[in-house]
N, C-alpha and C. Protein backbone atom coordinates (compact mmCIF):
# COMPACT_ATOMS: atom_id res chain seq x y z
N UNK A 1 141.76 89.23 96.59
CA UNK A 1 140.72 90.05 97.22
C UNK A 1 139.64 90.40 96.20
N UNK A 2 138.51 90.62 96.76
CA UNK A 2 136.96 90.65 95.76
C UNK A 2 136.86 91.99 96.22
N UNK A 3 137.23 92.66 94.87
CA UNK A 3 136.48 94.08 95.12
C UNK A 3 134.93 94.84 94.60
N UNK A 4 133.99 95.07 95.85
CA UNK A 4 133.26 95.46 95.45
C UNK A 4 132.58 96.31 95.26
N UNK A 5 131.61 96.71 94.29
CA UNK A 5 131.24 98.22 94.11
C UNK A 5 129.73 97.81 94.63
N UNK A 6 129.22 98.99 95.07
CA UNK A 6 127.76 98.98 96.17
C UNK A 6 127.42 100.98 95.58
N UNK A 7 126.14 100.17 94.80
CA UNK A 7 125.23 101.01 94.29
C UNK A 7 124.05 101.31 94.92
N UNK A 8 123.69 102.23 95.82
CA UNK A 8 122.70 102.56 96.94
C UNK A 8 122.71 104.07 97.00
N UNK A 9 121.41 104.52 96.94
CA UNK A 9 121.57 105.99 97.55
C UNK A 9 121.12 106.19 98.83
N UNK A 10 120.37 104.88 99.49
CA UNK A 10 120.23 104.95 100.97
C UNK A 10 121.48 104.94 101.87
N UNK A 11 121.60 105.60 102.87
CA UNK A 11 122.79 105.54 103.93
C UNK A 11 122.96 104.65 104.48
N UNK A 12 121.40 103.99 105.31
CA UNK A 12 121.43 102.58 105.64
C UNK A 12 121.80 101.31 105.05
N UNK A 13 121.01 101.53 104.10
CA UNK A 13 121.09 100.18 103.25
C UNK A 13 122.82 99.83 102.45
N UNK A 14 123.80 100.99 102.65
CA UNK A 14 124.71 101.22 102.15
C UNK A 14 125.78 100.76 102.96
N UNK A 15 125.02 100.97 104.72
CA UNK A 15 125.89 100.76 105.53
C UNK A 15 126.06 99.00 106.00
N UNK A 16 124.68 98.50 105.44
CA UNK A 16 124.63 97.11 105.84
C UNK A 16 125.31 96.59 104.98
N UNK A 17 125.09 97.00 103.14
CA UNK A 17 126.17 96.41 102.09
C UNK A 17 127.64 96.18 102.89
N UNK A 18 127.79 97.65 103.21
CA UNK A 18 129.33 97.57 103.85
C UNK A 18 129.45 96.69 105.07
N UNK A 19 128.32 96.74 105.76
CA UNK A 19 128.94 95.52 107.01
C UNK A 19 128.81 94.16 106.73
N UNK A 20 128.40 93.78 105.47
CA UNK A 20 128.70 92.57 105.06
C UNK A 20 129.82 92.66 104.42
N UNK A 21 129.88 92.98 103.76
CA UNK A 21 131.58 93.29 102.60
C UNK A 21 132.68 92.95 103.87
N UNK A 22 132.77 93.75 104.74
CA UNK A 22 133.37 93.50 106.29
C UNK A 22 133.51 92.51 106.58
N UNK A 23 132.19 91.50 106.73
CA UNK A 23 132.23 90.38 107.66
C UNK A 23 133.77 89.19 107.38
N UNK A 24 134.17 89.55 105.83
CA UNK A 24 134.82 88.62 105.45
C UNK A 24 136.49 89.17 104.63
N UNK A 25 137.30 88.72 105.31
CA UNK A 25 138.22 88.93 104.76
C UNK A 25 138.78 89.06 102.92
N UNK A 26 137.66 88.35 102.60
CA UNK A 26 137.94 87.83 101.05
C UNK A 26 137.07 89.08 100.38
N UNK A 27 136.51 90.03 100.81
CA UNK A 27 135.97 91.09 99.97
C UNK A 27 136.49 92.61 100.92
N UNK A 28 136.17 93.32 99.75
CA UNK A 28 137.02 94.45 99.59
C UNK A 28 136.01 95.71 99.17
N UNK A 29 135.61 96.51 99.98
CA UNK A 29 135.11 97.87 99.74
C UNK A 29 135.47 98.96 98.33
N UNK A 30 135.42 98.66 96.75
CA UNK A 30 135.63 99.24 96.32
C UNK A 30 135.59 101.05 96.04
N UNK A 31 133.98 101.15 96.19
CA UNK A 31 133.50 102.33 96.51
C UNK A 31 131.84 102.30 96.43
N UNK A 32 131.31 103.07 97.06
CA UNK A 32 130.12 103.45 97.36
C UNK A 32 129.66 104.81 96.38
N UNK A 33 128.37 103.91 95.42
CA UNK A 33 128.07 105.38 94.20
C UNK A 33 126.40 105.47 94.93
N UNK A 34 126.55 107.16 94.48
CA UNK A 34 124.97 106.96 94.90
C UNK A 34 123.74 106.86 93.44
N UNK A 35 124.51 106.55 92.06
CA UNK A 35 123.56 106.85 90.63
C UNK A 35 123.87 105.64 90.22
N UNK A 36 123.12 104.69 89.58
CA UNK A 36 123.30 103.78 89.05
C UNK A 36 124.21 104.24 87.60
N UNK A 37 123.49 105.32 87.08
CA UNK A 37 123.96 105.86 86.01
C UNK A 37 125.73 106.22 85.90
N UNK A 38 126.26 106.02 86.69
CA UNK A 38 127.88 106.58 86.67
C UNK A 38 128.28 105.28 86.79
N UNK A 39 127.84 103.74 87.09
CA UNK A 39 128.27 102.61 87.85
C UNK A 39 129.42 102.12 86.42
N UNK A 40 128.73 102.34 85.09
CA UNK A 40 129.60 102.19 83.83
C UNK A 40 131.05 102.34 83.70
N UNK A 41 130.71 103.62 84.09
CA UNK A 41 131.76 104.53 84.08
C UNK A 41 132.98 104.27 84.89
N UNK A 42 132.66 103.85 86.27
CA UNK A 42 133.43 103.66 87.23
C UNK A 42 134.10 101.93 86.65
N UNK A 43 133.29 101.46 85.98
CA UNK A 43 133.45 100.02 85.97
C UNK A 43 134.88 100.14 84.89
N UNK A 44 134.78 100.81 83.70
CA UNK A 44 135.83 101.75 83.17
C UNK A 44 136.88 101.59 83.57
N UNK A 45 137.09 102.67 84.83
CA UNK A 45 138.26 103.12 85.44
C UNK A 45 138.89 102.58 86.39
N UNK A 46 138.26 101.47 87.32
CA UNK A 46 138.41 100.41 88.06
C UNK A 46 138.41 98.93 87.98
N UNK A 47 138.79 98.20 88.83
CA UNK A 47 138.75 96.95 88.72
C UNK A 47 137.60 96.74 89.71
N UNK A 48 136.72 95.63 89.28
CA UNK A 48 135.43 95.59 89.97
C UNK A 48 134.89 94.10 89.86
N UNK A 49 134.93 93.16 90.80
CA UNK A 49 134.51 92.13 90.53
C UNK A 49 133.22 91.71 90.93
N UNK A 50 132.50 92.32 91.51
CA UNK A 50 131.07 91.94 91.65
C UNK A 50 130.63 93.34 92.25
N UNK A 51 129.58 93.45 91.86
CA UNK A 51 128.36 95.26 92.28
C UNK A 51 126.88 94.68 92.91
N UNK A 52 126.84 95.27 93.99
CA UNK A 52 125.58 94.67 95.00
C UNK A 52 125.27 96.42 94.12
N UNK A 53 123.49 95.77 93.74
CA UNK A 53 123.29 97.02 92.39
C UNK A 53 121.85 97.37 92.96
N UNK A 54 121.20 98.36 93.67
CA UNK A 54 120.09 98.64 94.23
C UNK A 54 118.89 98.92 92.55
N UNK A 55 117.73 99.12 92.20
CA UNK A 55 117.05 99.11 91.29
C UNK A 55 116.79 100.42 91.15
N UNK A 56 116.45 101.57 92.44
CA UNK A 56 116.01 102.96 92.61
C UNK A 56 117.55 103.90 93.12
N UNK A 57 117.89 104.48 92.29
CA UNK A 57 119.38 105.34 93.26
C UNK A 57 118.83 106.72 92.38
N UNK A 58 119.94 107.22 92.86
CA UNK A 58 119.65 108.67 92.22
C UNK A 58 119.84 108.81 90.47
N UNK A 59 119.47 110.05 89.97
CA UNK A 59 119.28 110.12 88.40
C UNK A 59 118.08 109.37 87.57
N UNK A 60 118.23 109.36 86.48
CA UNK A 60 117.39 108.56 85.68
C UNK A 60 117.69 107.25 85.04
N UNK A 61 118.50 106.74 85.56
CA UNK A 61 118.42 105.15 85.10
C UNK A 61 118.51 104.20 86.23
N UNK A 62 117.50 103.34 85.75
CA UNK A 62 117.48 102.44 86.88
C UNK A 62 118.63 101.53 87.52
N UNK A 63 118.61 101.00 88.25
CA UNK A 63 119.95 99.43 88.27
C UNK A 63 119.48 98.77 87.65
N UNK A 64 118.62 98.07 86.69
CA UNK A 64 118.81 96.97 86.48
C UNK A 64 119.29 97.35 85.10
N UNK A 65 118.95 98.62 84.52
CA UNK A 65 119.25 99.32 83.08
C UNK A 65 120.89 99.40 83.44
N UNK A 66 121.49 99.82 84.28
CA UNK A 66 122.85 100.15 84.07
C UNK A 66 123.52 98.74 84.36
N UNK A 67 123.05 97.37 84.86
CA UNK A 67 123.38 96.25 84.99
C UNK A 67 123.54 95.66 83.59
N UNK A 68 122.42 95.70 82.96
CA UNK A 68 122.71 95.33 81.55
C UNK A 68 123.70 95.68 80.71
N UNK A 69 123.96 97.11 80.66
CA UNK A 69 125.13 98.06 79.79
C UNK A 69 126.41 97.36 80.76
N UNK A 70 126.29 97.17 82.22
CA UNK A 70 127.84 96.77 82.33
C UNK A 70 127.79 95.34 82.42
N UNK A 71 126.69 94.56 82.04
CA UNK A 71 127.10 92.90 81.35
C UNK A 71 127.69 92.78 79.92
N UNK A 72 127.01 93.92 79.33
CA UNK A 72 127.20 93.67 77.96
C UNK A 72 129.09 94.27 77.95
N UNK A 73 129.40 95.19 78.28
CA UNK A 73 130.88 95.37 78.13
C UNK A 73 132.02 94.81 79.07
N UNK A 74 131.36 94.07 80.39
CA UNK A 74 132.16 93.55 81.65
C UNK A 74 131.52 91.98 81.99
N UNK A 75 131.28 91.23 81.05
CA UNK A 75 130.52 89.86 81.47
C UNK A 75 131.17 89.20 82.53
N UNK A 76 132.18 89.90 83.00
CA UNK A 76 132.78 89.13 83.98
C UNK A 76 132.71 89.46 85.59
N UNK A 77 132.05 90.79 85.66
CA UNK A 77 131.67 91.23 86.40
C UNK A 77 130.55 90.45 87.39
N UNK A 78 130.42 90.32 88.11
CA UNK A 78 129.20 89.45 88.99
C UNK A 78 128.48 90.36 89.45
N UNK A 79 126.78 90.72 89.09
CA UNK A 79 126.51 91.47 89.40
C UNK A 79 124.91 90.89 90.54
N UNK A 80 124.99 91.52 91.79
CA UNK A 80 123.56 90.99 92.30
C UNK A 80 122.61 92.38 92.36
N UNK A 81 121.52 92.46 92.12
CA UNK A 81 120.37 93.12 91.88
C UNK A 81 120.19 93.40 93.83
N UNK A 82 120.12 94.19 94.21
CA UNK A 82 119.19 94.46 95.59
C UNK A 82 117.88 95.33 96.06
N UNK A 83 116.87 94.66 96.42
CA UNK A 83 115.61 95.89 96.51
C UNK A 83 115.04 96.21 97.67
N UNK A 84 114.15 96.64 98.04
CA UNK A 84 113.09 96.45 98.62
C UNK A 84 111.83 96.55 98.24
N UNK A 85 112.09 96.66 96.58
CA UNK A 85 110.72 97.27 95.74
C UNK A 85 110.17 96.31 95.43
N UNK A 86 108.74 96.05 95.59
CA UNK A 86 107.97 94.70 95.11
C UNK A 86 107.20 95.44 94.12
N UNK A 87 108.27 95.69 92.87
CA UNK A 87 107.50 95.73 91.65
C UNK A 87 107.80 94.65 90.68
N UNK A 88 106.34 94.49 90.08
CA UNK A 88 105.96 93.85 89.17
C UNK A 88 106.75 93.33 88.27
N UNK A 89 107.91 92.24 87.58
CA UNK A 89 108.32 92.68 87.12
C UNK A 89 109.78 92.64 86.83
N UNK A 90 110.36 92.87 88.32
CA UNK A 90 111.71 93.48 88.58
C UNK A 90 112.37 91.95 87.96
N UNK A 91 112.24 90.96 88.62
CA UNK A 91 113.27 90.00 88.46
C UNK A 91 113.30 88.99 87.11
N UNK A 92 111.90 89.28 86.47
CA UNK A 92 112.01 89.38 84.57
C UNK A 92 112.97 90.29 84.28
N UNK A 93 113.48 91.23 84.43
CA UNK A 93 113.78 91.94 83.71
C UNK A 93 115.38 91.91 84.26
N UNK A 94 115.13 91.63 85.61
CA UNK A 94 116.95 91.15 85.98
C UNK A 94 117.55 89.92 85.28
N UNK A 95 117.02 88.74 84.99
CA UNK A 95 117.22 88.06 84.59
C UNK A 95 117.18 88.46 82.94
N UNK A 96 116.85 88.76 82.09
CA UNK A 96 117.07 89.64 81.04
C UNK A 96 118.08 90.30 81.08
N UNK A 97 118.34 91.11 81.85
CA UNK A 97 119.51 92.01 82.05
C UNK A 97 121.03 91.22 81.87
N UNK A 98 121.04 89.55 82.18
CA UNK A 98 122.25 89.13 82.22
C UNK A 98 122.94 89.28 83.78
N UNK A 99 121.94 89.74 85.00
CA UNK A 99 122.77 89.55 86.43
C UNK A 99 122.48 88.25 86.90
N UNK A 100 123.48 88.30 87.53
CA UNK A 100 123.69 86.89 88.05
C UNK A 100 122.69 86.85 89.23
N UNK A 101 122.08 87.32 90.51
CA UNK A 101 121.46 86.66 91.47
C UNK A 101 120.60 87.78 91.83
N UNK A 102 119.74 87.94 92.34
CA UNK A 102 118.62 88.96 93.02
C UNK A 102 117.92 88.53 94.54
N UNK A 103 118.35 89.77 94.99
CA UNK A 103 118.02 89.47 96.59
C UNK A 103 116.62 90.98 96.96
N UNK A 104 115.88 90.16 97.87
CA UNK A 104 115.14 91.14 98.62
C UNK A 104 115.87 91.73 99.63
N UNK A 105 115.94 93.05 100.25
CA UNK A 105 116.65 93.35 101.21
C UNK A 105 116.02 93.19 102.26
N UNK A 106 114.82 93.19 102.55
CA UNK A 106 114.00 92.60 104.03
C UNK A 106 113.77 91.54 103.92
N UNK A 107 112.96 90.83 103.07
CA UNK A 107 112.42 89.50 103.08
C UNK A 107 113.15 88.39 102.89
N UNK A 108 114.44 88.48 102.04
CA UNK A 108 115.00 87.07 101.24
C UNK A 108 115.33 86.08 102.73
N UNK A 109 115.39 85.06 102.78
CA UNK A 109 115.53 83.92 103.87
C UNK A 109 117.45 84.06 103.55
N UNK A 110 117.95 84.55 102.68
CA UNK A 110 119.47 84.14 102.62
C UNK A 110 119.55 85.69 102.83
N UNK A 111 120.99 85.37 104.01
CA UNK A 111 121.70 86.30 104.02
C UNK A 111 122.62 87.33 102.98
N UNK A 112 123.04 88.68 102.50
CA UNK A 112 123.65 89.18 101.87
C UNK A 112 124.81 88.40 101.47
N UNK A 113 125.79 87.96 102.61
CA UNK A 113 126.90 87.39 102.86
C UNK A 113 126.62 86.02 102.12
N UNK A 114 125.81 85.42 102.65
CA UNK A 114 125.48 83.91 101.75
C UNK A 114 125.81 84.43 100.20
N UNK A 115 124.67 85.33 99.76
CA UNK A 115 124.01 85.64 98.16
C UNK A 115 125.36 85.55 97.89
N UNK A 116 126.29 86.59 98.40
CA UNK A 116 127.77 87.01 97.75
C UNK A 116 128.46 85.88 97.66
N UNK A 117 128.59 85.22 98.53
CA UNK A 117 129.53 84.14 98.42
C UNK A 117 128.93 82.58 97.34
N UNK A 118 127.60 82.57 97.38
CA UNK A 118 127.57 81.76 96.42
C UNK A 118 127.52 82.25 94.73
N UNK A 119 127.20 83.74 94.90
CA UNK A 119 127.12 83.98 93.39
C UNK A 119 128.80 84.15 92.67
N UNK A 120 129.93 84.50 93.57
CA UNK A 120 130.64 84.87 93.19
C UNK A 120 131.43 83.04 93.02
N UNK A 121 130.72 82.53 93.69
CA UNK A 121 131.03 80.33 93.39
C UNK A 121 130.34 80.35 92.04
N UNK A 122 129.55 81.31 91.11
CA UNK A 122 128.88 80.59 90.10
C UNK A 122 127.82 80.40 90.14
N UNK A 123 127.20 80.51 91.17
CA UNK A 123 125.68 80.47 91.25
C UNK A 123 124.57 81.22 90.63
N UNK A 124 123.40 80.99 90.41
CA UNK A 124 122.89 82.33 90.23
C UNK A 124 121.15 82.03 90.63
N UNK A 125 121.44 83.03 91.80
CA UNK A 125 120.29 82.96 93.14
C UNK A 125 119.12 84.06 92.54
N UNK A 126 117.69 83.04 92.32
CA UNK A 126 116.52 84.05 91.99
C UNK A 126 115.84 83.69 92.77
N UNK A 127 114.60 84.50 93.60
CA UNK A 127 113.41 84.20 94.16
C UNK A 127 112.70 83.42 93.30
N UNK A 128 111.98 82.37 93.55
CA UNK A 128 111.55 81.26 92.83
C UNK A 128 109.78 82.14 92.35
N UNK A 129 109.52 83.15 93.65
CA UNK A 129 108.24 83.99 92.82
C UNK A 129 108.59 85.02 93.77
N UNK A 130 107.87 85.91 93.13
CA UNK A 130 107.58 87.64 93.50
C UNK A 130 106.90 87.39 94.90
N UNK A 131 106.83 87.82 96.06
CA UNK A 131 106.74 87.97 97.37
C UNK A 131 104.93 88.60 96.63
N UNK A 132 104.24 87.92 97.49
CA UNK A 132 102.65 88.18 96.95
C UNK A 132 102.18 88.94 98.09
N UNK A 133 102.36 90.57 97.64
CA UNK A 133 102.23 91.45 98.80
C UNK A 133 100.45 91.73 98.69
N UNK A 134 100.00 92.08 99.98
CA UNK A 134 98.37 91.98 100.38
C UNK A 134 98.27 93.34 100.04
N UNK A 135 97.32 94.11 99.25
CA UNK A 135 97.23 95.11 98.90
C UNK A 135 95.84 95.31 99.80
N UNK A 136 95.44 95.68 100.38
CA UNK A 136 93.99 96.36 100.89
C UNK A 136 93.44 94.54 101.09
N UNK A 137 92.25 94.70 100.58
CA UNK A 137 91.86 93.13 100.74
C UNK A 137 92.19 92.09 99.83
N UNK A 138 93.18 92.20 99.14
CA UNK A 138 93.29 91.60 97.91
C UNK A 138 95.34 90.95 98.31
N UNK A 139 95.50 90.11 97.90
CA UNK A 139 96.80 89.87 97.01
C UNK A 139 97.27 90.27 95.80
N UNK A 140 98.81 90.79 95.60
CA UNK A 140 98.63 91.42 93.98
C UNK A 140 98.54 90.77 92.98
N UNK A 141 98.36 89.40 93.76
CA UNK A 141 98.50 89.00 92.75
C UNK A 141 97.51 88.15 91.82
N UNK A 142 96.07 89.03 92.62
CA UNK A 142 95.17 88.77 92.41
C UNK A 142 94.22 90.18 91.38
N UNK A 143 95.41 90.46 91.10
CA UNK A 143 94.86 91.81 90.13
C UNK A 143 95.35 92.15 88.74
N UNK A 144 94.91 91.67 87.78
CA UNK A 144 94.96 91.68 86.30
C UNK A 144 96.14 92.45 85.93
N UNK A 145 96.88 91.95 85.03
CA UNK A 145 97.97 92.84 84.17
C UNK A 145 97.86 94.32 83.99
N UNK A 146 96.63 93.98 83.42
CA UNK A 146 96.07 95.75 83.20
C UNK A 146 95.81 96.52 84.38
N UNK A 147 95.34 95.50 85.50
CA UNK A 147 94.86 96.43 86.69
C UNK A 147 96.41 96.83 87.34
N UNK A 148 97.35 96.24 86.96
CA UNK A 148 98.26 96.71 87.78
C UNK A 148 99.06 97.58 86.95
N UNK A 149 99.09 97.56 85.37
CA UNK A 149 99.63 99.00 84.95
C UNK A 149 99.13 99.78 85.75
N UNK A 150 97.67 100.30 85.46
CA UNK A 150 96.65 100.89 86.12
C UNK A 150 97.08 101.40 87.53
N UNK A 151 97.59 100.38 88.12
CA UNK A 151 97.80 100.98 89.52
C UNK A 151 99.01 101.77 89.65
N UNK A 152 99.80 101.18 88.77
CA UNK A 152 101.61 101.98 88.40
C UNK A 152 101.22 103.22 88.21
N UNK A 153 100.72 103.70 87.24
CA UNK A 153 100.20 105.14 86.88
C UNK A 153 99.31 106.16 87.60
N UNK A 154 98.52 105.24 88.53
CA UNK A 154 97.70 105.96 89.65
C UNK A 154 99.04 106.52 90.76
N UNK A 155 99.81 105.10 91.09
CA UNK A 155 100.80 105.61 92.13
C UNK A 155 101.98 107.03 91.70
N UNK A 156 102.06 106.82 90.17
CA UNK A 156 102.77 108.04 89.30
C UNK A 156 102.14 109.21 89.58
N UNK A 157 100.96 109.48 89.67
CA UNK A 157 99.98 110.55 89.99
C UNK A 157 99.23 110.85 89.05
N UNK A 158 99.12 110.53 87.84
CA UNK A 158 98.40 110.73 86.20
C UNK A 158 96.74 110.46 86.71
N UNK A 159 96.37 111.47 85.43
CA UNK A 159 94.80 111.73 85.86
C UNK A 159 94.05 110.89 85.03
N UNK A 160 92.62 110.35 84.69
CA UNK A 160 92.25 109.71 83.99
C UNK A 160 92.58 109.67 82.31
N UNK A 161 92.65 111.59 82.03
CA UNK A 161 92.92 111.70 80.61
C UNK A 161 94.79 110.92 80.16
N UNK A 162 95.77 111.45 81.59
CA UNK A 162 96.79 111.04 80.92
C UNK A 162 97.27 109.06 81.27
N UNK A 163 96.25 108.88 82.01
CA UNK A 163 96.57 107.21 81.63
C UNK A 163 95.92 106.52 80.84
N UNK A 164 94.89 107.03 80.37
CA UNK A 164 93.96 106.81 78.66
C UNK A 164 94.87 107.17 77.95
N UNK A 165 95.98 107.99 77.73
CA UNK A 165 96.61 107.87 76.87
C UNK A 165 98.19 107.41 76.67
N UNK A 166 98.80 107.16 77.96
CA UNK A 166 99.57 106.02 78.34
C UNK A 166 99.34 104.85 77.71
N UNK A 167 98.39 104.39 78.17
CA UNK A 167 97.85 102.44 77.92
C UNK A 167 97.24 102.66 76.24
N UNK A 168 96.73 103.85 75.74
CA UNK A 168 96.07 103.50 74.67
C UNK A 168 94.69 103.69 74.42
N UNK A 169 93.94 103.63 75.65
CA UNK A 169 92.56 103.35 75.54
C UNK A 169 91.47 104.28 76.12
N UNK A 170 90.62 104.45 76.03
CA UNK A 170 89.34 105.56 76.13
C UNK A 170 89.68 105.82 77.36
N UNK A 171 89.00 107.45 78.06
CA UNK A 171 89.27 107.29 79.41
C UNK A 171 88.45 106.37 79.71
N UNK A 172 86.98 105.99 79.66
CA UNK A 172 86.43 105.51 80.64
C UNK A 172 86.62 104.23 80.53
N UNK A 173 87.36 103.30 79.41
CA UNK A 173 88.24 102.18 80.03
C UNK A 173 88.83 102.28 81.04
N UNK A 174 89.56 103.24 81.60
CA UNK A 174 90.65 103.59 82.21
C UNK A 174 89.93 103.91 83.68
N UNK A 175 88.62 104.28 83.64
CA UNK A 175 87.90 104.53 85.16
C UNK A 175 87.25 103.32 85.78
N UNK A 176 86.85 102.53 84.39
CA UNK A 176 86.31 100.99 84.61
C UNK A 176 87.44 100.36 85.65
N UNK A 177 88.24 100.70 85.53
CA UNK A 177 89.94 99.84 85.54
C UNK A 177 90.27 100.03 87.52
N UNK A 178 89.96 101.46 86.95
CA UNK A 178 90.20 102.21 88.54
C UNK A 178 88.98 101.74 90.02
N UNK A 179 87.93 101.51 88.93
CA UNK A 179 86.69 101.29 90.34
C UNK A 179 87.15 99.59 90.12
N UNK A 180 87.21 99.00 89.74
CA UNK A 180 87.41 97.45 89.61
C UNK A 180 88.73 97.19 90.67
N UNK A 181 89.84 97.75 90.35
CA UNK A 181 90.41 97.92 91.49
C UNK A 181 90.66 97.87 92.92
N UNK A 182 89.32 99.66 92.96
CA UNK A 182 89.17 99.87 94.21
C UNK A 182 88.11 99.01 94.94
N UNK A 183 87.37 98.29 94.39
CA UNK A 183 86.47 97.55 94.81
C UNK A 183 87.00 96.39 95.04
N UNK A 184 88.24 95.55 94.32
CA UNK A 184 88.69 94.18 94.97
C UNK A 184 89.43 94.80 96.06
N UNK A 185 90.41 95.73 96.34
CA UNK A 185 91.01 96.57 97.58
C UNK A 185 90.39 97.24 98.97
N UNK A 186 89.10 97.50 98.42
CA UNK A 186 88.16 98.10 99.28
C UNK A 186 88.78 99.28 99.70
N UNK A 187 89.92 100.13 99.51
CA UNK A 187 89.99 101.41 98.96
C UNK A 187 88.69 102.63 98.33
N UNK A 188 88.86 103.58 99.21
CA UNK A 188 87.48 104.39 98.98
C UNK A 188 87.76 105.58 98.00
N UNK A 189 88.81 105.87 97.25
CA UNK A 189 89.75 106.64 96.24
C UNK A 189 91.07 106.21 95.74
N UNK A 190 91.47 107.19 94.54
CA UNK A 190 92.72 106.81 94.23
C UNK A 190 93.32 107.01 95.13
N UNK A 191 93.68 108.55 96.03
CA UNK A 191 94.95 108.53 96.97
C UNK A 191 95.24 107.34 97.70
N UNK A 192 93.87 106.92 98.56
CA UNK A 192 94.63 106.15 99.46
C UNK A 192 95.13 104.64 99.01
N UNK A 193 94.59 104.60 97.73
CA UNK A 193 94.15 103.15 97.29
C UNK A 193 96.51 103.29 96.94
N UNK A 194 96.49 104.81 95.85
CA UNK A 194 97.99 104.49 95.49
C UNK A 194 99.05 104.81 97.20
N UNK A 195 98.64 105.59 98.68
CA UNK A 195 99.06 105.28 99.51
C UNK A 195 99.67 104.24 100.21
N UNK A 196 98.45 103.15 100.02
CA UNK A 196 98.88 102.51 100.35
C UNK A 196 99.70 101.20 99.72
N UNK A 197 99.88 101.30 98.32
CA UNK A 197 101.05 100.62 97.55
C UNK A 197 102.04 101.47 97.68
N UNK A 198 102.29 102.66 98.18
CA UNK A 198 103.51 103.18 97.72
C UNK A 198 104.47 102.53 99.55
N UNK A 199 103.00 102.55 99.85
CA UNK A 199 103.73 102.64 101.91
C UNK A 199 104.31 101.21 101.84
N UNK A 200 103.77 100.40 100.75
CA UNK A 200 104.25 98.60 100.72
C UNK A 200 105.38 98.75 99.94
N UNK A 201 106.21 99.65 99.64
CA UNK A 201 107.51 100.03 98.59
C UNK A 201 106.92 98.84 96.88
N UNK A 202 105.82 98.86 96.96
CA UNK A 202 104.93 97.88 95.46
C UNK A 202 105.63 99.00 94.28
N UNK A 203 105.75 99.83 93.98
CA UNK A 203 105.38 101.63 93.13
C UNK A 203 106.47 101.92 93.45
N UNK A 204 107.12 102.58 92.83
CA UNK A 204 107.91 103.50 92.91
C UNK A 204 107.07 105.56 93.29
N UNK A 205 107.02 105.43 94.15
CA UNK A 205 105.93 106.83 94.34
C UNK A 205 106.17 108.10 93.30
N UNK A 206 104.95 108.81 93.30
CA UNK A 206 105.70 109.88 92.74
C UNK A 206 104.07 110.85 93.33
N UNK A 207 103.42 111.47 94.18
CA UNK A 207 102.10 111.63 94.06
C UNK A 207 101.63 112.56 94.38
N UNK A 208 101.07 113.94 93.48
CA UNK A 208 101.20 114.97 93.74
C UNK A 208 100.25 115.03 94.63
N UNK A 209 100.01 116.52 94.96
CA UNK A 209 99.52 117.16 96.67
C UNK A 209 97.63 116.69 96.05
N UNK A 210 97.54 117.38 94.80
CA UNK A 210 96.09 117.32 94.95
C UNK A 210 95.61 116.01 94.05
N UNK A 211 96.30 115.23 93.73
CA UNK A 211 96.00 113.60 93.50
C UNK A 211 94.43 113.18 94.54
N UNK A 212 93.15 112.97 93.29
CA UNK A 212 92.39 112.85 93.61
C UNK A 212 91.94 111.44 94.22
């Protein structure tokens, strides 16, 4: 039996992990964490042969950060990455991390059940590119390295002075950055411009009330 651990702090998304785990006799419900940050720990005290590992859960470390710490002490572990976040990014850094496969949770064309069953054959399943989400009038992927820090930190809520000093550079580099932006987006401010990346799950949100 394949026991597995399912790292999610959504209810839903926790419940579909589990109704795949279900579908098949050959896997096994280890337990359901809601912190990526404890997943170590548990890996520790249990036997765990593969972790469907979400990127955003509760606390301060991400999944793909606590994926790495339990490759490096559990290489035997099979671990798949799960999101819905189309950030920049993510699946460099999964693949870095040492996990074996990465799935979109809305978009991927393969089923959960597939991913599991071929990664735990040895496989190791990546999106061949980042899902090229339409930002306002633009594709993202039609917006400069810098423009998309830029946009990370707008969606964070930071004001011109504190992402001039994030990135390094003058503010009014940093406003150049912002109207260049809003002008390939056609976005008429920051709010709605970081609204509407946060409403595309692009950002991880964070955006205070009076975010100009």
């Amino acid at each position: 039996m394949i026991e597995v651990l399912v790292v999610d702090d959504q209810r839903m998304a926790q419940e579909n992990m589990e109704h795949a785990i279900g579908q098949s006799d050959n896997y096994h419900l280890s337990a359901k964490l809601l912190s990526a940050g404890v997943a170590l720990t548990y890996c520790s005290k249990n036997h765990v042969d593969l972790i469907l590992m979400d990127v955003c859960t509760h606390g301060s470390k991400d999944g793909i950060d606590a994926a790495a710490e339990i490759k490096r002490q559990y290489p035997k572990i099979k671990i798949i990455i799960v999101t819905s976040m189309m950030e920049v990014g993510y699946i460099d850094r999964a693949k870095k991390a040492g996990v074996d496969s990465f799935w979109y949770k809305d978009i991927s064309p393969e089923s959960l059940r597939e991913m599991m069953d071929r990664t735990m054959e040895g496989e190791h399943l990546f999106p061949f590119n980042q899902p090229d989400i339409k930002i306002g009038l633009v594709a993202i992927s039609e917006l400069t390295p810098t423009e998309l820090n830029v946009l990370r930190l707008i969606c964070d809520g930071l004001e011109y002075d504190e992402m001039a000093e994030k990135l390094g550079v003058a503010k009014g580099t940093v406003k150049y950055h912002v109207s260049n932006i809003l002008s390939k987006t056609g976005y008429k401010n920051k709010t709605r411009l970081a609204v509407a990346a946060t409403n595309k799950n692009l950002i991880v949100p964070n955006i205070p009330e009076d975010a100009e």
